[in-house]
C-alpha atoms as a PDB file:
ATOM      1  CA  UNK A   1    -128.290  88.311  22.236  1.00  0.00           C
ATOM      2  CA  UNK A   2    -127.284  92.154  23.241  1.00  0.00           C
ATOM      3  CA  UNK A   3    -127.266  95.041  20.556  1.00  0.00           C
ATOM      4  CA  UNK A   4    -124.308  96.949  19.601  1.00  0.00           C
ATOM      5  CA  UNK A   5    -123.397  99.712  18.084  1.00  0.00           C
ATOM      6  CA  UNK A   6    -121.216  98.731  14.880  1.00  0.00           C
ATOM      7  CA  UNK A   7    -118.840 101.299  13.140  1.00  0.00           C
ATOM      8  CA  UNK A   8    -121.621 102.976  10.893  1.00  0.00           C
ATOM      9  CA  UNK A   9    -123.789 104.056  14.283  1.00  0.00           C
ATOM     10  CA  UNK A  10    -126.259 101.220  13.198  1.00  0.00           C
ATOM     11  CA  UNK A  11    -126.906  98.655  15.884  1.00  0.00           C
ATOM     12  CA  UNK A  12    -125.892  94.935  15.261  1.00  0.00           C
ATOM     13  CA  UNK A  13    -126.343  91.648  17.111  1.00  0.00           C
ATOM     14  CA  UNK A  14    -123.645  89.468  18.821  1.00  0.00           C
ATOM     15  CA  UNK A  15    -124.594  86.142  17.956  1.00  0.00           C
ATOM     16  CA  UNK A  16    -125.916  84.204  20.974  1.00  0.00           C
ATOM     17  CA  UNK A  17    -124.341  80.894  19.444  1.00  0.00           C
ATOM     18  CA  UNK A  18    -126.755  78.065  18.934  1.00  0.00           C
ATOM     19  CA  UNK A  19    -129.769  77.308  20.335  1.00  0.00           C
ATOM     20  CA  UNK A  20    -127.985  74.408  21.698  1.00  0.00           C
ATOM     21  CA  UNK A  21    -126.279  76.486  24.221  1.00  0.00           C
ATOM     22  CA  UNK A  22    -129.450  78.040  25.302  1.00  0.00           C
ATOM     23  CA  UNK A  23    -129.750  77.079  28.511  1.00  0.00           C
ATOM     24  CA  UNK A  24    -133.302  77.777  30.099  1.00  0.00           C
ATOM     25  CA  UNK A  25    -136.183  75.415  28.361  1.00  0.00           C
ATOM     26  CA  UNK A  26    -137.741  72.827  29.195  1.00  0.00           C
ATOM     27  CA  UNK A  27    -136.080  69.599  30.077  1.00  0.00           C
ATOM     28  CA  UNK A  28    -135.565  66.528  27.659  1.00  0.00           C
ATOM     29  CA  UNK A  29    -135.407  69.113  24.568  1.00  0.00           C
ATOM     30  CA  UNK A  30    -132.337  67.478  22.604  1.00  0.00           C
ATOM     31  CA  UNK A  31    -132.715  65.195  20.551  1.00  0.00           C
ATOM     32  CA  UNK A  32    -132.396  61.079  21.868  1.00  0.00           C
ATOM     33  CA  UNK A  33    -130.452  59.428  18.676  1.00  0.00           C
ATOM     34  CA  UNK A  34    -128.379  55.668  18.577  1.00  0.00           C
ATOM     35  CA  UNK A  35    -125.448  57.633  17.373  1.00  0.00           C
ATOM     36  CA  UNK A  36    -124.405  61.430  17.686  1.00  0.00           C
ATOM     37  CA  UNK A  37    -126.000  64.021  14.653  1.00  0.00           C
ATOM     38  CA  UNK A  38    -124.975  67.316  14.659  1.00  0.00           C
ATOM     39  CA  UNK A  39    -125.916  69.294  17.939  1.00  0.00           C
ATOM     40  CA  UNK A  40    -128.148  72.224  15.744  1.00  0.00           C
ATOM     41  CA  UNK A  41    -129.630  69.137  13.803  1.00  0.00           C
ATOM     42  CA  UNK A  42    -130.472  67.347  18.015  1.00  0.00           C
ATOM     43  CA  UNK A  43    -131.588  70.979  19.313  1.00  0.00           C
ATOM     44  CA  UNK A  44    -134.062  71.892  16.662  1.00  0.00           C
ATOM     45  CA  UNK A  45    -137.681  71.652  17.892  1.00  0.00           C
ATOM     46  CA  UNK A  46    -140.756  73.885  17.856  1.00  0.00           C
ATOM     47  CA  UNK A  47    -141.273  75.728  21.088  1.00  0.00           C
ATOM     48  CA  UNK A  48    -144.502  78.267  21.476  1.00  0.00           C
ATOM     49  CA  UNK A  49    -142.878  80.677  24.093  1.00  0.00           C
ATOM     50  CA  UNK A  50    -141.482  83.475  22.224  1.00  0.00           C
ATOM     51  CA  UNK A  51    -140.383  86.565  23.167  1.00  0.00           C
ATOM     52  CA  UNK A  52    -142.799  89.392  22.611  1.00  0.00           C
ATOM     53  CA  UNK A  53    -140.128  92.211  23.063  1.00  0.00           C
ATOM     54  CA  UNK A  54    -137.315  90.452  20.891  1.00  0.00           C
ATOM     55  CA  UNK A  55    -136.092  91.794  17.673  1.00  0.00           C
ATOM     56  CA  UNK A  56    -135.153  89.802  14.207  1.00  0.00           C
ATOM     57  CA  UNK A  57    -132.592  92.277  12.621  1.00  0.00           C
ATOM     58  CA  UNK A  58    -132.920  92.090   8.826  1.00  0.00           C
ATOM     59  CA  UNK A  59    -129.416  90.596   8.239  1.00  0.00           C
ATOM     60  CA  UNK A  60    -130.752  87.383  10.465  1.00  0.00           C
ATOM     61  CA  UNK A  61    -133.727  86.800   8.354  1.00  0.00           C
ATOM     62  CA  UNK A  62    -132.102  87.333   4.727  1.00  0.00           C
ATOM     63  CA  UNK A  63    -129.309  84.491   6.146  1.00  0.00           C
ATOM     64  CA  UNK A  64    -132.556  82.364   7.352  1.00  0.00           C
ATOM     65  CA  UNK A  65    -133.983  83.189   3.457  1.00  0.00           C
ATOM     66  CA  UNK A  66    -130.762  82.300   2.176  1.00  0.00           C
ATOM     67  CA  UNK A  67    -130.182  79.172   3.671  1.00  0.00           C
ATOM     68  CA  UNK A  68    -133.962  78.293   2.449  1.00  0.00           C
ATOM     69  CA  UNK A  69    -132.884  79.285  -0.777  1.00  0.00           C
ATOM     70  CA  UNK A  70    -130.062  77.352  -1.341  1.00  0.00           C
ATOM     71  CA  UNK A  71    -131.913  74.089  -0.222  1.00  0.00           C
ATOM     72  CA  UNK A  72    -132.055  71.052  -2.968  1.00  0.00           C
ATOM     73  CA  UNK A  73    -134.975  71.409  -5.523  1.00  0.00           C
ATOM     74  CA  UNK A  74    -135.908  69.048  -7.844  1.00  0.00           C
ATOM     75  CA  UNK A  75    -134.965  69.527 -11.169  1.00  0.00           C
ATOM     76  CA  UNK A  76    -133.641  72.725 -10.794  1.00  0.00           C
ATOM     77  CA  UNK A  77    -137.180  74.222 -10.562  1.00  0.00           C
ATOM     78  CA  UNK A  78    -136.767  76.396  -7.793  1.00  0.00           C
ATOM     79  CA  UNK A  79    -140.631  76.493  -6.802  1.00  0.00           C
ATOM     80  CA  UNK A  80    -140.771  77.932  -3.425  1.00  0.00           C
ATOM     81  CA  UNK A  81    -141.619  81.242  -2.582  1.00  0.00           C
ATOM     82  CA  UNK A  82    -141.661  83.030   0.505  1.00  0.00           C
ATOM     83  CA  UNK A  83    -143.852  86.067   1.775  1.00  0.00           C
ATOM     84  CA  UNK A  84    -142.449  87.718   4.824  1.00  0.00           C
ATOM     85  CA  UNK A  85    -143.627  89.787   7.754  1.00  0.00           C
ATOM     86  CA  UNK A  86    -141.516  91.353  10.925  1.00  0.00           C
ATOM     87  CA  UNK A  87    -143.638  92.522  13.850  1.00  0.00           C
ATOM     88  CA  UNK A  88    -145.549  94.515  14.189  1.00  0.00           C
ATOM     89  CA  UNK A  89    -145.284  95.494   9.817  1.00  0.00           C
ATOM     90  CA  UNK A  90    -148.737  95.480   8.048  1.00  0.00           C
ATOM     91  CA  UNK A  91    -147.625  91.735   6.675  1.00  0.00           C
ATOM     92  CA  UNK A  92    -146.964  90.276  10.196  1.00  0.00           C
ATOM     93  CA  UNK A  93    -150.452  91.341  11.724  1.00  0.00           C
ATOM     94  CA  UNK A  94    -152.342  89.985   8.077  1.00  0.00           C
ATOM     95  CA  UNK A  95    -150.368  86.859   8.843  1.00  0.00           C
ATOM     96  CA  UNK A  96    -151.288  86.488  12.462  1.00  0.00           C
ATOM     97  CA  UNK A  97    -154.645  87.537  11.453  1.00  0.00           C
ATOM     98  CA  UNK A  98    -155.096  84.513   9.168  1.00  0.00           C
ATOM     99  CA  UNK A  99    -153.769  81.769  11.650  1.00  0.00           C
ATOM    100  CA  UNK A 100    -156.127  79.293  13.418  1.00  0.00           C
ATOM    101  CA  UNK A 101    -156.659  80.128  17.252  1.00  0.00           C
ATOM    102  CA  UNK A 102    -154.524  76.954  18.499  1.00  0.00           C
ATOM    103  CA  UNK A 103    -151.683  79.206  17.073  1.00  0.00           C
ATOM    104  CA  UNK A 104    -152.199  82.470  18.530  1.00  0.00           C
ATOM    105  CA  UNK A 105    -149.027  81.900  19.937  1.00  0.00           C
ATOM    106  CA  UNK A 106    -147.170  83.249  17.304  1.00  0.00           C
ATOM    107  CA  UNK A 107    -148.593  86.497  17.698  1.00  0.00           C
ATOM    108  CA  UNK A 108    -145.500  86.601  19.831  1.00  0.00           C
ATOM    109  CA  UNK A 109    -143.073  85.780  17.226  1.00  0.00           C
ATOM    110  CA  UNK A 110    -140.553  88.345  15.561  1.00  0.00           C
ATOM    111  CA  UNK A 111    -141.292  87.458  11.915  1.00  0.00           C
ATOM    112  CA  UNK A 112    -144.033  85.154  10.096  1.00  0.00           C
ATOM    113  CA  UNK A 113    -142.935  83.538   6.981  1.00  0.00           C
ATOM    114  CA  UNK A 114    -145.549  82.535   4.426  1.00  0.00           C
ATOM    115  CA  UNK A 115    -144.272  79.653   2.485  1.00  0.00           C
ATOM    116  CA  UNK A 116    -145.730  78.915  -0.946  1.00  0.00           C
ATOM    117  CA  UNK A 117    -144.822  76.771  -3.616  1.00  0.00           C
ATOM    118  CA  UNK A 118    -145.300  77.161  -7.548  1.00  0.00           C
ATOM    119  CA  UNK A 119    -146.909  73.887  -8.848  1.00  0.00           C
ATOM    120  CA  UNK A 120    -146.204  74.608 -12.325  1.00  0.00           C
ATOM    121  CA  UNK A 121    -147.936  73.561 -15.495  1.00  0.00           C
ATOM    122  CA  UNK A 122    -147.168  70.060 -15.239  1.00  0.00           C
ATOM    123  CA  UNK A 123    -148.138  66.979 -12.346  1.00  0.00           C
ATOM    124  CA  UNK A 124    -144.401  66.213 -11.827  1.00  0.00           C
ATOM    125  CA  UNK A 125    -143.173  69.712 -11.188  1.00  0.00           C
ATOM    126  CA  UNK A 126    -146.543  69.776  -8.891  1.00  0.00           C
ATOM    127  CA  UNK A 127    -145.934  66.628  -6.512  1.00  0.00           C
ATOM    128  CA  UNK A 128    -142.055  68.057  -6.007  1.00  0.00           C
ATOM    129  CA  UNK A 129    -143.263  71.320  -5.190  1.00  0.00           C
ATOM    130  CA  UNK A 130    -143.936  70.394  -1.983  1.00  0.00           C
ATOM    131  CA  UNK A 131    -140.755  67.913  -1.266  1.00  0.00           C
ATOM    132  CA  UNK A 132    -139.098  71.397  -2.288  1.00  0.00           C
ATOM    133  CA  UNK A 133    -140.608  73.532  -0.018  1.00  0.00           C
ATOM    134  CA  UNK A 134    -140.305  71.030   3.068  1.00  0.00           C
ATOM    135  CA  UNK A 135    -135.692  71.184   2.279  1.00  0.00           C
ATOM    136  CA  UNK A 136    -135.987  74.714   2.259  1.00  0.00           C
ATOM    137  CA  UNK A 137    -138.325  74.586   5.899  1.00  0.00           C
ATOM    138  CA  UNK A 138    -135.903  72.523   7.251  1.00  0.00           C
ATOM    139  CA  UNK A 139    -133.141  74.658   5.675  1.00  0.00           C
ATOM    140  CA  UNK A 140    -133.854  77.770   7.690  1.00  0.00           C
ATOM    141  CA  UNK A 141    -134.588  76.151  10.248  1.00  0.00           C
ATOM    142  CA  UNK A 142    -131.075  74.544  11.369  1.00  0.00           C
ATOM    143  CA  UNK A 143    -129.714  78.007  10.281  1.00  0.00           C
ATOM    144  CA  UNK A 144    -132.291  79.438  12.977  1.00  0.00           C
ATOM    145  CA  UNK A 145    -131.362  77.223  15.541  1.00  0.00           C
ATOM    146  CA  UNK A 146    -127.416  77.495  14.841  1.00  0.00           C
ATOM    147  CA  UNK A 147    -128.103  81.670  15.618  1.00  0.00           C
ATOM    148  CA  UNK A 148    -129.718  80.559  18.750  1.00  0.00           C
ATOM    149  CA  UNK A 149    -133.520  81.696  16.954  1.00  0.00           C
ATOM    150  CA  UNK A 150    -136.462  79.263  17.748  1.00  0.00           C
ATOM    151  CA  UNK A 151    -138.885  78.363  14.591  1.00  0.00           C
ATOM    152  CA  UNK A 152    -142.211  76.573  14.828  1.00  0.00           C
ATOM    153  CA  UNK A 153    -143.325  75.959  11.205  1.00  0.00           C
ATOM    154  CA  UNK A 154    -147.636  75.620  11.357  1.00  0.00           C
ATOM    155  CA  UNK A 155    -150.335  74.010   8.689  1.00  0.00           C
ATOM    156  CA  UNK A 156    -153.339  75.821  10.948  1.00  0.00           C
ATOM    157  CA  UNK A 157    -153.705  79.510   9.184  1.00  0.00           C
ATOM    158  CA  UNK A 158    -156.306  80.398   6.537  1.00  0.00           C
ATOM    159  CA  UNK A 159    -155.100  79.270   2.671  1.00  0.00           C
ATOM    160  CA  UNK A 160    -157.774  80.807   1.338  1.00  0.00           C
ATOM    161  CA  UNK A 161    -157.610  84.464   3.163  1.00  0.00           C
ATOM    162  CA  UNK A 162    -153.711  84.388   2.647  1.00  0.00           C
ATOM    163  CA  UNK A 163    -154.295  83.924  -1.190  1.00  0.00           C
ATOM    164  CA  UNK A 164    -156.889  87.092  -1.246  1.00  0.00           C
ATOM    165  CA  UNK A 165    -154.807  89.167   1.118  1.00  0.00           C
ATOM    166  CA  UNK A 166    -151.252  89.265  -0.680  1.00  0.00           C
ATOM    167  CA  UNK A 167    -152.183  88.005  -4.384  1.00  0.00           C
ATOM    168  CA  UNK A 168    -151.038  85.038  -4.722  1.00  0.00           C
ATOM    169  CA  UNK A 169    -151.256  83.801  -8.105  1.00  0.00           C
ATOM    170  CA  UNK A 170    -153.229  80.807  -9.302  1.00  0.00           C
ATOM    171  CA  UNK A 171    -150.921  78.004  -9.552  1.00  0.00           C
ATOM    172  CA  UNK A 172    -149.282  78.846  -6.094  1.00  0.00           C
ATOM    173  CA  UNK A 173    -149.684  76.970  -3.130  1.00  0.00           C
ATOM    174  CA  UNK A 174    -149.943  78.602   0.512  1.00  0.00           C
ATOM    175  CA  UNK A 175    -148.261  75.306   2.217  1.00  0.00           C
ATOM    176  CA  UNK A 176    -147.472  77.003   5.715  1.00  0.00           C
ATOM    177  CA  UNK A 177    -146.652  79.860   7.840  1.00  0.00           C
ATOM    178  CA  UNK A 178    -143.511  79.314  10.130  1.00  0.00           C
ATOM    179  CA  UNK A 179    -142.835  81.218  13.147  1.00  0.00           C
ATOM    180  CA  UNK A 180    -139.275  82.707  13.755  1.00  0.00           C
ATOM    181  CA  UNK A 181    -137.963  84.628  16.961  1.00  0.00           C
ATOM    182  CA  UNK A 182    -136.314  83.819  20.331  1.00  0.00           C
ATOM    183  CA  UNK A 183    -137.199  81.585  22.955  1.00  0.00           C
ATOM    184  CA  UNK A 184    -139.543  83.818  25.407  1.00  0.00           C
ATOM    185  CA  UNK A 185    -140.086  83.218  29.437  1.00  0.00           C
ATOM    186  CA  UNK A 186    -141.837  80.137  30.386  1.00  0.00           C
ATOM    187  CA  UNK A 187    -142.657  81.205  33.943  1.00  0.00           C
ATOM    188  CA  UNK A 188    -144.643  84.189  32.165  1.00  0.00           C
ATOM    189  CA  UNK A 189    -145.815  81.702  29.558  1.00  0.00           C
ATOM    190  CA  UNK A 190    -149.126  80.736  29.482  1.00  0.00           C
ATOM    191  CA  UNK A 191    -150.246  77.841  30.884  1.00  0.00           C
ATOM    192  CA  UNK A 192    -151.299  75.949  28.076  1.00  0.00           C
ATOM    193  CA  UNK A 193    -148.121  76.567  26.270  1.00  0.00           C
ATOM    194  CA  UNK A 194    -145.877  75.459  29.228  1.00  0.00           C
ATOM    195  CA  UNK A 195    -147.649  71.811  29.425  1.00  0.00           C
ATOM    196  CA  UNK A 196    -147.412  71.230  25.561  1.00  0.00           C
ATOM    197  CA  UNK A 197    -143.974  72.584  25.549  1.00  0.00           C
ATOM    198  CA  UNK A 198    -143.274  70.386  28.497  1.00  0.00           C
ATOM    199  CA  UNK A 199    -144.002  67.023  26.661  1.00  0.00           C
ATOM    200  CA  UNK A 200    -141.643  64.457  26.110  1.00  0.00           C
ATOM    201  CA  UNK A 201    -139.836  64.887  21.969  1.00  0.00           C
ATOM    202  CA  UNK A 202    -141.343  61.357  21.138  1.00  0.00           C
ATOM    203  CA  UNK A 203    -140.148  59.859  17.105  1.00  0.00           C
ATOM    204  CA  UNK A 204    -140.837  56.740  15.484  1.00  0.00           C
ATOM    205  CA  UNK A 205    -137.851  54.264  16.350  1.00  0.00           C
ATOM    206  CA  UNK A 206    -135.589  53.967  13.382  1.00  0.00           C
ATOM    207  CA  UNK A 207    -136.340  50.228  12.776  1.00  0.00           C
ATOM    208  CA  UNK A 208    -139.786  51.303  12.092  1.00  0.00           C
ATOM    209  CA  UNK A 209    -138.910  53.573   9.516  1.00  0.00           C
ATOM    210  CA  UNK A 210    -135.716  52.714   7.875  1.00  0.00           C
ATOM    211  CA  UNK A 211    -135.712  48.875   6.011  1.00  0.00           C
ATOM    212  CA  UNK A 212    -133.040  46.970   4.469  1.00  0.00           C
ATOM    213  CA  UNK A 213    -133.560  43.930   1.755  1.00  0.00           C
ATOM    214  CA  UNK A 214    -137.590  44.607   1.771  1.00  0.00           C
ATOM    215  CA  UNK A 215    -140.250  46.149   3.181  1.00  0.00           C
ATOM    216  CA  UNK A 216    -140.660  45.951   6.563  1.00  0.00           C
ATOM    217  CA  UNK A 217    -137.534  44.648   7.225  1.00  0.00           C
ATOM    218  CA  UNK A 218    -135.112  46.494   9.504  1.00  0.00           C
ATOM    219  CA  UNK A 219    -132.571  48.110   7.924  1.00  0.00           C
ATOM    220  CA  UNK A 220    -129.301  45.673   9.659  1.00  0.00           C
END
């Protein structure tokens, strides 16, 4: 992705396409399905190498925001909320601050996004909260992947310090912090992050998760 000056003086992004297209990580990365999905849908996974110099411009992350925004909810209740950092702004280095040291990582990322969800006042708007918040994850992260942007979504951060250090309200749930930026080097990487980035992309086989008739029963 190379800047550019647009016709205001401001510098712009080309798109680099999707991450797809991108041609230098690790083997075996697509997806393996028994019949074709979309190619953004096959290239999404969660690397750790990220870039430490790259940039997220802001008109990137509002279209990532947008496309969590628009994802289904649940009765219309719109719960999730979203608390948002760019390196190296005070919010980024509270965010890396709070996550657990088997994501340091991130530190590397261009923007950490704090996802939350409002539970409400009731136990059904609280047990879709979180179906919500997961569609607007995945959301942004095809539209990441289609601009060629890596995300790596993470449960390991402190709830607790995150709720202190930005106010979040009683009521709200810290669910995760996800990652966004651009695939980095892997022959700088560090070692660690190379081998578990190196790994075969392993799923459940589909008979094991999809039934037909009953339970158990593969869908036919």
């Amino acid at each position: 992705m190379s800047p550019k000056q647009d016709k205001g003086g401001a510098l712009a992004f080309s798109p680099a396409g999707s991450l797809a297209d991108v041609p230098d990580t690790p083997s075996g990365r697509m997806a393996t399905t028994s019949v074709p999905i979309h190619p953004d849908l096959a290239a999404r996974w969660s690397p750790r190498a990220f870039d430490p110099d790259a940039v997220i411009i802001a008109d990137q992350l509002t279209a990532l925001l947008e496309a969590a925004r628009w994802a289904a909810s649940w009765g219309h209740r719109q719960p999730v909320r979203f608390l948002v950092g760019r390196r190296p702004d005070e919010t980024f280095v509270t965010l890396a601050g709070l996550l657990k040291r088997g994501n340091s990582y991130a530190h590397a990322a261009s923007a950490l996004i704090l996802v939350c969800a409002d539970e409400g006042e009731d136990e059904r708007t609280a047990r879709y909260a979180g179906v919500d918040a997961g569609a607007a994850i995945a959301q942004l992260t095809v539209e990441a992947v289609s601009r060629g942007l890596i995300v790596h979504p993470m449960a390991g951060f402190d709830v607790d310090g995150a709720r202190a250090a930005f106010g979040v309200p009683d009521g709200v749930r810290p669910l995760a912090v996800i990652a966004v930026g651009t695939l980095g080097d892997y022959s700088k990487a560090d070692e660690a992050v190379v081998e578990r980035d190196s790994r075969p992309r392993e799923r459940l086989p589909l008979e094991q998760i999809a039934f037909g008739e009953r339970w158990g029963i593969p869908l036919g």
